[in-house]
N, C-alpha and C. Protein backbone atom coordinates (compact mmCIF):
# COMPACT_ATOMS: atom_id res chain seq x y z
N UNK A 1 -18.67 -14.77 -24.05
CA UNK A 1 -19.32 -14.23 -22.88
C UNK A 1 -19.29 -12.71 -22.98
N UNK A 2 -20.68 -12.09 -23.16
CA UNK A 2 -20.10 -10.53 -22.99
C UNK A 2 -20.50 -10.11 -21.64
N UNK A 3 -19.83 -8.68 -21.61
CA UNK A 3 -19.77 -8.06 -20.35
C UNK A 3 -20.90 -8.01 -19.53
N UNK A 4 -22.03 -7.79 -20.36
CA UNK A 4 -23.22 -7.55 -19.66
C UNK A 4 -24.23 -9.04 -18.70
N UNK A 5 -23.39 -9.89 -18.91
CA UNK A 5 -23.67 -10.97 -17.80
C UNK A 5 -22.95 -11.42 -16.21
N UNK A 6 -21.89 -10.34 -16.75
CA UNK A 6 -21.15 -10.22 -15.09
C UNK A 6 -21.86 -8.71 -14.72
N UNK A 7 -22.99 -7.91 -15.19
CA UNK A 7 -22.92 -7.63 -13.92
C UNK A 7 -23.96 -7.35 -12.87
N UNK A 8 -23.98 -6.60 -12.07
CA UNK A 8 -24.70 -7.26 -10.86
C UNK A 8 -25.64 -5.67 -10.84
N UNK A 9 -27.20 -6.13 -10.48
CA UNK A 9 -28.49 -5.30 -10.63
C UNK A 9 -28.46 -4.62 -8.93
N UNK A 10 -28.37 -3.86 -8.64
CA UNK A 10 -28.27 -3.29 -6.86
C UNK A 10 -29.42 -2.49 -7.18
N UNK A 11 -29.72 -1.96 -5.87
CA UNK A 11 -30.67 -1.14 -5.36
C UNK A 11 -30.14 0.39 -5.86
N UNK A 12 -30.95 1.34 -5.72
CA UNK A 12 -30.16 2.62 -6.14
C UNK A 12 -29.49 3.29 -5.01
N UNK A 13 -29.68 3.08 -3.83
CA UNK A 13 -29.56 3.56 -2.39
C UNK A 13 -27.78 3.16 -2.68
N UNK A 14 -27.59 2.09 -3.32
CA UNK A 14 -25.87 1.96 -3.36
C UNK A 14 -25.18 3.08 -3.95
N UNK A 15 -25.68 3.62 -4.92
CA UNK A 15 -24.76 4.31 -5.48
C UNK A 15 -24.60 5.74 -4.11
N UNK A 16 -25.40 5.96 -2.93
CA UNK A 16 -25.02 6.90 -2.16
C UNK A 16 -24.11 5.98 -1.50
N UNK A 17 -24.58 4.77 -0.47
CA UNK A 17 -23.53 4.31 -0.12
C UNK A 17 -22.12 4.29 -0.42
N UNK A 18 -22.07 4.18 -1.75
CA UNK A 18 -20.29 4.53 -2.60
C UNK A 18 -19.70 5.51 -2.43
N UNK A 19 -21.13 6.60 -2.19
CA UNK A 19 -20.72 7.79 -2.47
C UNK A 19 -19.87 8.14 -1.00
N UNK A 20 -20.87 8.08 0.35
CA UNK A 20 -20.45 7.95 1.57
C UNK A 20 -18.88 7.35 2.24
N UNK A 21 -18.88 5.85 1.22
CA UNK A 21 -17.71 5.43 1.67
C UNK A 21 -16.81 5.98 1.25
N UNK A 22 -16.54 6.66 0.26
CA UNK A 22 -15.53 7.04 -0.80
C UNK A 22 -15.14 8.86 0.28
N UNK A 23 -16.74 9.04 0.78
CA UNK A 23 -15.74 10.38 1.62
C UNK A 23 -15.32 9.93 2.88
N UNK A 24 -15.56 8.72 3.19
CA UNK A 24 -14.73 8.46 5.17
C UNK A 24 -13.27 8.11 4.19
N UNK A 25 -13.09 7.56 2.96
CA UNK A 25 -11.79 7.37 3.04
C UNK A 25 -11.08 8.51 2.81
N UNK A 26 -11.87 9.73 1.66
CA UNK A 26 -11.00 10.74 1.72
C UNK A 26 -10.74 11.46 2.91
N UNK A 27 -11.95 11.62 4.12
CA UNK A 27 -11.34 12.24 5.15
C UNK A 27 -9.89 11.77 6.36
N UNK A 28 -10.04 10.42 6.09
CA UNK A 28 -9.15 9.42 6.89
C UNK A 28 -7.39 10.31 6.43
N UNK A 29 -7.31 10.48 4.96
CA UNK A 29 -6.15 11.22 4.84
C UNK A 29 -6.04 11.89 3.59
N UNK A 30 -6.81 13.39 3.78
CA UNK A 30 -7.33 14.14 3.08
C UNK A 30 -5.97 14.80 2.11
N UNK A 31 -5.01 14.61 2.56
CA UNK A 31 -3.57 15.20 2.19
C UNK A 31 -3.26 14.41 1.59
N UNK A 32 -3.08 13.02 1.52
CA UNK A 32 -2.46 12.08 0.66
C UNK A 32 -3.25 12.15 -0.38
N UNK A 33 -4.89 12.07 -0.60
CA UNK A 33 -5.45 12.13 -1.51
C UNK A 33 -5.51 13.04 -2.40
N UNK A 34 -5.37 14.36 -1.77
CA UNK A 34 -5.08 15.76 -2.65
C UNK A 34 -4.14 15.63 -3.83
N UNK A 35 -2.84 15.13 -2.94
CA UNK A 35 -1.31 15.36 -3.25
C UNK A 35 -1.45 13.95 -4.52
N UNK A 36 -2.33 13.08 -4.28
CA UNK A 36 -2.34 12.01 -5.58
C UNK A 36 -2.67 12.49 -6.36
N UNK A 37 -3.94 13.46 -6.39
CA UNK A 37 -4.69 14.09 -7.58
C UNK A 37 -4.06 15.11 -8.72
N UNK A 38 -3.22 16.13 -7.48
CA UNK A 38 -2.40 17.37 -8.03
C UNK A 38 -1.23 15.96 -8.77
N UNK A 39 -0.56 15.23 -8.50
CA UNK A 39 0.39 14.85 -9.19
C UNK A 39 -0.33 13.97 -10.29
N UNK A 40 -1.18 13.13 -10.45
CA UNK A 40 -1.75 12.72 -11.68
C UNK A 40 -2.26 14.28 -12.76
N UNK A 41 -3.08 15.25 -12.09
CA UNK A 41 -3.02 16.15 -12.77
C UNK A 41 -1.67 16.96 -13.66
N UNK A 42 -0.99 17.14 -12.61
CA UNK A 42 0.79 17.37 -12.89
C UNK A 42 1.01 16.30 -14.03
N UNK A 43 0.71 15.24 -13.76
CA UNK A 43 1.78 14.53 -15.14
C UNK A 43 0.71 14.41 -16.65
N UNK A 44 -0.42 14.48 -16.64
CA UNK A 44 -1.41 14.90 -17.60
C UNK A 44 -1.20 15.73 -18.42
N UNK A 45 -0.98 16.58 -17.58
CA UNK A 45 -0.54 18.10 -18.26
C UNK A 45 0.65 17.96 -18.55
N UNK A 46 1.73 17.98 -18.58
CA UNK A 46 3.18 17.54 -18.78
C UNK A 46 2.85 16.79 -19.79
N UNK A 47 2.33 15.90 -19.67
CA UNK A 47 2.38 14.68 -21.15
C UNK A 47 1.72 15.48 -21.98
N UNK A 48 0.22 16.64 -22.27
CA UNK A 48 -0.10 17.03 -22.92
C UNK A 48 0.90 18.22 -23.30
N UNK A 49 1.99 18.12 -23.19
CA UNK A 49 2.46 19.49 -23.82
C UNK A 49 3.23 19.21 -24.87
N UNK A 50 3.42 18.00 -24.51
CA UNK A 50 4.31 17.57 -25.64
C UNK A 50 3.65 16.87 -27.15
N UNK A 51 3.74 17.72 -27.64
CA UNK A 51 3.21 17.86 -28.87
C UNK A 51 2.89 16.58 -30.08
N UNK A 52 1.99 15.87 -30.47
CA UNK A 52 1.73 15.13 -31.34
C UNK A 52 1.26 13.67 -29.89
N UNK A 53 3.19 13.34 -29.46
CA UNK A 53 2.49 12.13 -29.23
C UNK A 53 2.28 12.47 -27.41
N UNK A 54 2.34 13.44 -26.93
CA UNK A 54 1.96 13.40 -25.57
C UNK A 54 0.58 13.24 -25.15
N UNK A 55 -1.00 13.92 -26.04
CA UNK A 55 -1.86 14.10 -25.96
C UNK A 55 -2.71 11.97 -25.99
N UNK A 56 -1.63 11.50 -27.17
CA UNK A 56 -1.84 10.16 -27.63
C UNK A 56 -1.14 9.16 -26.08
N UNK A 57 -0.27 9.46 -25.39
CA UNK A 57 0.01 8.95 -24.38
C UNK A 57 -0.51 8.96 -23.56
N UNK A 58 -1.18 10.21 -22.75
CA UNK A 58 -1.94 10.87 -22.15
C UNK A 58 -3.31 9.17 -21.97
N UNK A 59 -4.09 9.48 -23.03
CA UNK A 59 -5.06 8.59 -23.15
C UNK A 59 -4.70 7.03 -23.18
N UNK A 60 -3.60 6.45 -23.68
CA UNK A 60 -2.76 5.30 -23.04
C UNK A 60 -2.37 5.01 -22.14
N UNK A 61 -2.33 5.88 -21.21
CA UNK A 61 -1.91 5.69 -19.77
C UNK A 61 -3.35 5.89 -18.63
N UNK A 62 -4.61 6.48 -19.23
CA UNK A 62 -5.60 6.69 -18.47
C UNK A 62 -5.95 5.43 -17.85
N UNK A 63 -5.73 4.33 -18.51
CA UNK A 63 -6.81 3.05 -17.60
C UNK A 63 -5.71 2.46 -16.81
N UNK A 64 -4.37 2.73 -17.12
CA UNK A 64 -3.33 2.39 -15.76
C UNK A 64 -3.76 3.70 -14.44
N UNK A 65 -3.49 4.95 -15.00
CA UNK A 65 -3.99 5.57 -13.94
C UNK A 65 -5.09 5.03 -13.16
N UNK A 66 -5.96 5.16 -13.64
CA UNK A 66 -7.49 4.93 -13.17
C UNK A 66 -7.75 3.28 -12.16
N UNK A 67 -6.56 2.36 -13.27
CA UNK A 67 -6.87 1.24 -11.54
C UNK A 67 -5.33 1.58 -10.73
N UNK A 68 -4.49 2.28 -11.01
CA UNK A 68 -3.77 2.54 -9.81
C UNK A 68 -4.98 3.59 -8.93
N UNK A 69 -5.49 4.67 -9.16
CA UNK A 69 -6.38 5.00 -8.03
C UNK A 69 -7.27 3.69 -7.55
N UNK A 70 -8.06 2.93 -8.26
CA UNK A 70 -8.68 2.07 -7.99
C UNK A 70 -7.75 0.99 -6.53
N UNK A 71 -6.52 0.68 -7.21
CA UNK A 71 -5.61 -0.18 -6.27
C UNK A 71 -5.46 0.81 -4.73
N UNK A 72 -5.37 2.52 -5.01
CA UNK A 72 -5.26 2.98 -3.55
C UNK A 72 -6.13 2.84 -2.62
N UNK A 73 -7.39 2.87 -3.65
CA UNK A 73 -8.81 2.80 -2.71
C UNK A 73 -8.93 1.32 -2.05
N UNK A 74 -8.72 0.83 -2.60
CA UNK A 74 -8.73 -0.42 -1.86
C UNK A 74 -7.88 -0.88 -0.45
N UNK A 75 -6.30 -0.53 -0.63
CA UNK A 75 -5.69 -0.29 0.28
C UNK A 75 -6.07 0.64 1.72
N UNK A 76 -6.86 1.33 0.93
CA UNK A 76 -7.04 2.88 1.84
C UNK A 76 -8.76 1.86 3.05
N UNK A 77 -9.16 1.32 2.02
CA UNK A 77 -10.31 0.59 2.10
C UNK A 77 -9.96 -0.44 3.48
N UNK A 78 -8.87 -1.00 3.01
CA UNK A 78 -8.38 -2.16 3.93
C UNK A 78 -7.36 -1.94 5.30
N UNK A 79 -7.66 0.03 5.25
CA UNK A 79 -7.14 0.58 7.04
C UNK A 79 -5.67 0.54 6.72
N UNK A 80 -4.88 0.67 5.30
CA UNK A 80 -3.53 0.81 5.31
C UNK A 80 -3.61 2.33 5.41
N UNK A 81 -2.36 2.67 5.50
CA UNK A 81 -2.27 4.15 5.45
C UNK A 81 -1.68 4.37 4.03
N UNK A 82 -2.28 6.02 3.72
CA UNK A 82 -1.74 6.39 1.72
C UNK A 82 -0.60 6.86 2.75
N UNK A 83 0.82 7.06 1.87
CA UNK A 83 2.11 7.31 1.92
C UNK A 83 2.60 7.53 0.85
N UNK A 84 2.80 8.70 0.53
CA UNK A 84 3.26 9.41 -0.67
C UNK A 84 4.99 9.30 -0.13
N UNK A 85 5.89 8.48 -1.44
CA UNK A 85 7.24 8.25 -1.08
C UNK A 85 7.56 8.75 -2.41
């Protein structure tokens, strides 16, 4: 089965809709979302300093990053509150 049979043909008007929803959640808690970004940025950079294999980690860890944001949005989506602990 390849990928290109899951997926789904939309209107183009969605991709603003995404766009729209994606800013009521950042405004809902504009601080938690900042403070996620600066610290994924923060540890990016940190891993890139370290020489040979940080740059190689860096890119091993991008698609965990990327659905942990994915997992906040959803939460954030579903009226929980972000809580940076």
């Amino acid at each position: 089965m390849s990928v290109a049979t899951n997926m789904r043909i939309v209107p183009a008007r969605q991709g603003l809709n995404w766009l729209v929803n994606g800013w009521r959640l950042f405004k809902r808690t504009p601080g938690a979302w900042l403070a996620l970004v600066a610290v994924y940025w923060l540890l990016v950079t940190l891993l890139n300093e370290v020489r040979y294999a940080g740059p190689l980690a860096a890119t091993v860890l991008l698609p965990a990053f990327s659905v942990s944001f994915m997992n906040i949005s959803a939460e954030a989506a579903a009226g929980n509150r972000l809580l940076i602990t």
